[in-house]
Protein backbone atom coordinates (compact mmCIF):
# COMPACT_ATOMS: atom_id res chain seq x y z
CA UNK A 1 -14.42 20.79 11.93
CA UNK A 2 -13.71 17.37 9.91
CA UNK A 3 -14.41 13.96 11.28
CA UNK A 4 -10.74 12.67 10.88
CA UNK A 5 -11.43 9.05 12.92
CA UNK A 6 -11.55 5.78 11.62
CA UNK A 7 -14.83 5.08 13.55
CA UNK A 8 -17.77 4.55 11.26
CA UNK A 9 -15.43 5.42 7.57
CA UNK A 10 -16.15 3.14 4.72
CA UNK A 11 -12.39 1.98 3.63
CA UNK A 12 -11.02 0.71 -0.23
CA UNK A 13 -8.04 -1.40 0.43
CA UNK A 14 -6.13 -2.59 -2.88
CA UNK A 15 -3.61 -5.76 -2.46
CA UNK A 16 -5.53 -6.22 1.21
CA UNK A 17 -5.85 -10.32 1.40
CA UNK A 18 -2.69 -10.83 2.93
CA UNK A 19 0.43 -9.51 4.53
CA UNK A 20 0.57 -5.70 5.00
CA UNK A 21 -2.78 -4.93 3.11
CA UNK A 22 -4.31 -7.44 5.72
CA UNK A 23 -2.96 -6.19 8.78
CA UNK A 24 -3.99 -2.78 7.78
CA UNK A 25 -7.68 -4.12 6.78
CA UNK A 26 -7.68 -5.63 10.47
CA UNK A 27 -6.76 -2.78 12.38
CA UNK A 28 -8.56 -0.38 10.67
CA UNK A 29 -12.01 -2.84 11.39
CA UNK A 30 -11.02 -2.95 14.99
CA UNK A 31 -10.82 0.75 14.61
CA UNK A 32 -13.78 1.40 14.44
CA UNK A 33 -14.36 1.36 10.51
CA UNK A 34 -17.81 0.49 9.66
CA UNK A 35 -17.07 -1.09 5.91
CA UNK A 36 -13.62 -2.36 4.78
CA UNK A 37 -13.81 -3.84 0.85
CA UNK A 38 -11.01 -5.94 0.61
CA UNK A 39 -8.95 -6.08 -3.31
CA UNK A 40 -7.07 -9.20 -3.94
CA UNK A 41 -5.32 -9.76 -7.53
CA UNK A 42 -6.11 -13.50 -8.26
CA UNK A 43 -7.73 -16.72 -7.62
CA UNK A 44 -4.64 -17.43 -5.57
CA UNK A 45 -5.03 -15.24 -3.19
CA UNK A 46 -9.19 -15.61 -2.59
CA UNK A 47 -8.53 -18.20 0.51
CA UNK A 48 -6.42 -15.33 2.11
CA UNK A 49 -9.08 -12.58 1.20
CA UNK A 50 -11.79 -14.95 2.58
CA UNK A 51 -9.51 -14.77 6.13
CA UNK A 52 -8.93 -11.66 6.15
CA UNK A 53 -12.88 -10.86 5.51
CA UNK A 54 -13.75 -13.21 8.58
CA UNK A 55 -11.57 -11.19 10.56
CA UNK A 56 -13.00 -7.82 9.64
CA UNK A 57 -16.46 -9.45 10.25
CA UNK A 58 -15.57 -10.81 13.43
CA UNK A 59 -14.12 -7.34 14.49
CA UNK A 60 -17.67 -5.58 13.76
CA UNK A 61 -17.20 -4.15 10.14
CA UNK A 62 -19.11 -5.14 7.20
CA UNK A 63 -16.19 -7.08 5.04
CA UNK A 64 -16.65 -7.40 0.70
CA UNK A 65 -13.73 -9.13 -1.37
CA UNK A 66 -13.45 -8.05 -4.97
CA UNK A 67 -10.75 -9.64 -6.97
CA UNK A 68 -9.42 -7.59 -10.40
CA UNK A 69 -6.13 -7.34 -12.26
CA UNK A 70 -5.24 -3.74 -11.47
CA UNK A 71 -3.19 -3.51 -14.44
CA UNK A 72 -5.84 -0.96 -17.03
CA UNK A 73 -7.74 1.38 -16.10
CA UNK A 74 -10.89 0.29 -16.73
CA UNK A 75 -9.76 -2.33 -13.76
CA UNK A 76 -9.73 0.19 -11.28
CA UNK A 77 -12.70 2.07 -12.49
CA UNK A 78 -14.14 -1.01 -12.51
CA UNK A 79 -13.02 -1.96 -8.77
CA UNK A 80 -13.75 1.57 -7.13
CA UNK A 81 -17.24 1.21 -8.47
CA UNK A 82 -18.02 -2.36 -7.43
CA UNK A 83 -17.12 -1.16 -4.11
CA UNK A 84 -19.72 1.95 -4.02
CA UNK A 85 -22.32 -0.64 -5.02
CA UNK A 86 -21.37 -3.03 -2.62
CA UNK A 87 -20.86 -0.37 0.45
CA UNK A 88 -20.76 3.40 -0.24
CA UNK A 89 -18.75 5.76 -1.85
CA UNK A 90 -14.62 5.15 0.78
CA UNK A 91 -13.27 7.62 2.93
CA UNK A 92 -10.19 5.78 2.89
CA UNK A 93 -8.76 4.20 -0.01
CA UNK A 94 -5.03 2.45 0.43
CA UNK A 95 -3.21 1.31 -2.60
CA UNK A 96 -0.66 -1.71 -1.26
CA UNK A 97 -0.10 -3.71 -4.52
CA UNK A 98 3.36 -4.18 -5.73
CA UNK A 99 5.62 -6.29 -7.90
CA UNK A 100 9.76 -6.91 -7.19
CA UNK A 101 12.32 -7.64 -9.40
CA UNK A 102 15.76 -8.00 -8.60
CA UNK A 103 17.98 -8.41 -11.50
CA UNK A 104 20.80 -6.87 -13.51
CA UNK A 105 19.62 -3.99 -15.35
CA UNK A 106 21.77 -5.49 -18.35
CA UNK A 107 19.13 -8.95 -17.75
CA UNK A 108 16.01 -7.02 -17.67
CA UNK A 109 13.66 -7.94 -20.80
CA UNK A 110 11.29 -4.99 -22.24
CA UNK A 111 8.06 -7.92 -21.04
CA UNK A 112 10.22 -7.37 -17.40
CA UNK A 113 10.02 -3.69 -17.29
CA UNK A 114 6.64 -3.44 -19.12
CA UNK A 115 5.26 -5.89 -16.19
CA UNK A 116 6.75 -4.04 -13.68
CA UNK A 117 5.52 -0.26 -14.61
CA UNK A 118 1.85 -2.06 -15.39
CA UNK A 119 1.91 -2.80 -11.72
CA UNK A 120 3.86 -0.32 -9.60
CA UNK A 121 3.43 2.80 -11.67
CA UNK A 122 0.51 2.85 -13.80
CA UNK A 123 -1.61 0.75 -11.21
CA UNK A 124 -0.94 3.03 -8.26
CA UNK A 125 -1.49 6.33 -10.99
CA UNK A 126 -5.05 5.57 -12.02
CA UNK A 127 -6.24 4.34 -7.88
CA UNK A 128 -5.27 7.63 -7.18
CA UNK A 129 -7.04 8.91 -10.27
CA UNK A 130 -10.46 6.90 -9.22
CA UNK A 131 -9.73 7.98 -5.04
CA UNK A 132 -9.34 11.49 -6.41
CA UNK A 133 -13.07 11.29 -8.22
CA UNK A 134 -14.65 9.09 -6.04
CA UNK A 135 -13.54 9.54 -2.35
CA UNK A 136 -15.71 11.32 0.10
CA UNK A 137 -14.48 14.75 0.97
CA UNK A 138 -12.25 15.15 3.67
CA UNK A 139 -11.10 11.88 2.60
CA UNK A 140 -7.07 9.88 2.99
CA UNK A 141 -5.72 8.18 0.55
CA UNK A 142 -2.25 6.12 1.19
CA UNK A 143 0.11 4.33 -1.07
CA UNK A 144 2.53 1.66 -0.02
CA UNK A 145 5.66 2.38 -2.13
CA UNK A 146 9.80 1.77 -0.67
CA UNK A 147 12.62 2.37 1.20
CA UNK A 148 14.52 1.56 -1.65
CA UNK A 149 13.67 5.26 -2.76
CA UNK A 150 15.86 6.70 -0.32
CA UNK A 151 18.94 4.22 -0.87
CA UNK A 152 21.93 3.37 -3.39
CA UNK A 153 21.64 -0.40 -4.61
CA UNK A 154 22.34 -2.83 -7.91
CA UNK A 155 19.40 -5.24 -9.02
CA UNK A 156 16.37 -3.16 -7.91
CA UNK A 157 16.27 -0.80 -11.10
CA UNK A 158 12.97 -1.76 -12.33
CA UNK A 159 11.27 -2.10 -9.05
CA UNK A 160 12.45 1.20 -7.43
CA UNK A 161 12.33 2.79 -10.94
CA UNK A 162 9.24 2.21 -11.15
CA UNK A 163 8.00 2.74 -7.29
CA UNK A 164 9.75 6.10 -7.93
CA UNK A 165 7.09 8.11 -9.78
CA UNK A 166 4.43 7.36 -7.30
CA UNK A 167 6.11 10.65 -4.60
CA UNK A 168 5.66 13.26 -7.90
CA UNK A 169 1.67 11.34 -8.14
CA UNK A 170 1.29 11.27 -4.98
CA UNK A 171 2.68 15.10 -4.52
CA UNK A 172 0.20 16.44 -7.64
CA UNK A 173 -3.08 14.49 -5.92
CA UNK A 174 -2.12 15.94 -2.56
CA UNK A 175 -2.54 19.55 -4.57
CA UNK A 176 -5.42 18.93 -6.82
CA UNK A 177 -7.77 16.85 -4.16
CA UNK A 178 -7.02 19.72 -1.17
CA UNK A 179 -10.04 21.60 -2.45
CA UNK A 180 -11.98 18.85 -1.47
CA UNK A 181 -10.04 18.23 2.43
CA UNK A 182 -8.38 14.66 0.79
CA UNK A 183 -4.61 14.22 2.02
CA UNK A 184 -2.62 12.21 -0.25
CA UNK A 185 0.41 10.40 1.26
CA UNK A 186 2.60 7.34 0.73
CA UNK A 187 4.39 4.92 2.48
CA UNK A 188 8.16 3.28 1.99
CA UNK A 189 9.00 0.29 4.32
CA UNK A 190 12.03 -1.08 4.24
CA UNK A 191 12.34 -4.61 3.53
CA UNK A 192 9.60 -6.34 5.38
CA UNK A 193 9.43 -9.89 6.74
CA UNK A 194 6.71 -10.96 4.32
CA UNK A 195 6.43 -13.61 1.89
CA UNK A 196 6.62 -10.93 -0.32
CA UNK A 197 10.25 -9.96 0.62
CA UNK A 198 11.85 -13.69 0.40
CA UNK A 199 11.53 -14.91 -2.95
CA UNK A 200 13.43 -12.32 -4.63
CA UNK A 201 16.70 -12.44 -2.21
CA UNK A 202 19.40 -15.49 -1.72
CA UNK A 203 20.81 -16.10 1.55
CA UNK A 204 23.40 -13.57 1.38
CA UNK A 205 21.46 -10.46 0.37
CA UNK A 206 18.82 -11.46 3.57
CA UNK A 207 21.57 -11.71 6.17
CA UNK A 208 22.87 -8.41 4.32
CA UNK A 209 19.24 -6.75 5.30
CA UNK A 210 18.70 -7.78 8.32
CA UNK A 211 21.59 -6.39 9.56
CA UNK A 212 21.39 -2.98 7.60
CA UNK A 213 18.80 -0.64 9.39
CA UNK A 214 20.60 0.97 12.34
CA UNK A 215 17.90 -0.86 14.32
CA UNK A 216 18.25 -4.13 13.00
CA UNK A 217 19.28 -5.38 16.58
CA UNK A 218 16.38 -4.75 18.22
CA UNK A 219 14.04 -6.32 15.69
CA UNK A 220 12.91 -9.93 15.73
CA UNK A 221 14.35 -10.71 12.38
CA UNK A 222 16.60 -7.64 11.44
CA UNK A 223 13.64 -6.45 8.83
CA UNK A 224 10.70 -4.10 9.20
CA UNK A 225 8.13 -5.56 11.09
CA UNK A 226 4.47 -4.95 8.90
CA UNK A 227 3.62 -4.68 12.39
CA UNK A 228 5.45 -1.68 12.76
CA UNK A 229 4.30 -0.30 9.44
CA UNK A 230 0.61 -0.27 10.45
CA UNK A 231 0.38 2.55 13.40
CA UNK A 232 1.67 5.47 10.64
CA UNK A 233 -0.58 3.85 8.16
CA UNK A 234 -3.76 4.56 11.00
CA UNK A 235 -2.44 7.66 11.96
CA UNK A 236 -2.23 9.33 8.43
CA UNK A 237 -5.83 7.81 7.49
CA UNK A 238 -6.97 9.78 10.09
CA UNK A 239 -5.39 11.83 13.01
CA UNK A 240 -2.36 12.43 10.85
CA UNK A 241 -4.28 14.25 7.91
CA UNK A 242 -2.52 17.41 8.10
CA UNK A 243 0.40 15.35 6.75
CA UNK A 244 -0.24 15.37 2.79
CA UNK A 245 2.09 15.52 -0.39
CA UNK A 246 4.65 13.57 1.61
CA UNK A 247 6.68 9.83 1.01
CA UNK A 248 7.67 8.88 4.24
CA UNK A 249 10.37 6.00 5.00
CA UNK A 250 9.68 3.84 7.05
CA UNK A 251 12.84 1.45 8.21
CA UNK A 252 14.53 1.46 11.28
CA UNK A 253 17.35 3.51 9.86
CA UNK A 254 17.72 1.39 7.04
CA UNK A 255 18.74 4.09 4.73
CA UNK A 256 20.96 5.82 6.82
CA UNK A 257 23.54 3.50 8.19
């Protein structure tokens, strides 16, 4: 029978400085994992990946940061073998990375939507392309996509558009890495109170959020908690591998109310 615990599995965690990424890159250290490699996108972020390495360290798990534009796919080739080299071939590998846009289809420039596809489509295809060759077998792999999938809005064209092709990936990896024991999922919070999640909104379109998940009331701030994000994310990297193929919402009822 398959080793499906966290304790002692090697872990690739793209977009895992800050916010969700480092949550999940701290729980999965205290865990039990024995080597998390942490992927940040920029110099800008390196301060957060050097936190978020401490933290790993401090919880008993070897910690390596490895920053890369995710963009090509020689980047991700590129990343997935830096991090063999640096720790052993994952048993986990979680894709978080992401770009929003909110704006009027009519407003969105060809850069816009070539920008956006480079980073939520094409990015997430070819980590599951390199998980799929590299992983170990009996391996998870996880992508953080969103809620936005299952809802009706204006403005978020490009960035669920783009998010949207990740389930039919996600559903053909989950069928050609079974062979091999690998379970293929992803992940679609709803909106999250992250820096990630303010920039894009005005006041009006956060009050409208944080009051639009049938839970809303009995959240801190209305949005998803990444708190609340991170026990599926553990569960279907390892006791939850049965689950595979699947996009699962994750939002307090934010796309049924």
């Amino acid at each position: 029978m398959a080793d499906h615990s966290i304790k002692g599995k090697t872990v690739l965690i793209a977009g895992g400085a800050k916010n969700l990424g480092g949550l999940i890159a701290r729980d999965l250290a205290e865990q039990g994992a024995k080597a998390i490699v942490i992927h940040y996108n920029s110099a800008a972020s390196k301060a957060d990946a050097d936190k978020t390495v401490a933290a790993i360290e401090a919880a008993g798990a070897q910690a390596v940061a490895l920053q890369a534009d995710l963009t090509t796919a020689g980047a991700v080739e590129k990343l997935f073998a830096d991090a063999i080299t640096a720790v052993g071939k994952p048993d986990i590998a979680i894709n978080t990375v992401g770009k929003v846009l909110k704006k009027p289809m009519t407003e969105i420039s060809e850069v816009e939507y070539d920008e956006m596809t480079a980073v939520n489509s094409k990015t997430a295809f070819f980590f599951l392309k390199e998980a799929g060759k590299h992983l170990n077998d009996n391996g998870k792999v996880c992508t953080i996509v969103t809620s936005l999938l299952g809802a009706y809005t204006p403005f978020y064209s490009a960035y669920a558009g783009t998010k949207a092709p990740v389930e039919h990936f996600t559903r053909a990896a989950s069928k050609e890495f079974g062979e091999r024991g690998i379970s293929v999922t992803a992940i679609g919070p709803g909106p999250m109170d992250t820096p990630f999640f303010y920039p894009a909104e005005g006041a009006d379109a956060v009050a409208y959020h944080q009051s639009a998940a049938a839970l809303s009331a009995f959240s801190k701030t209305g949005l998803t908690d990444a708190g609340d994000v991170v026990p599926l994310i553990r569960h279907l990297v390892s006791d939850g591998w049965w689950i595979s193929g699947q996009t699962i919402l994750i939002n307090g009822g934010y796309c049924t109310k």
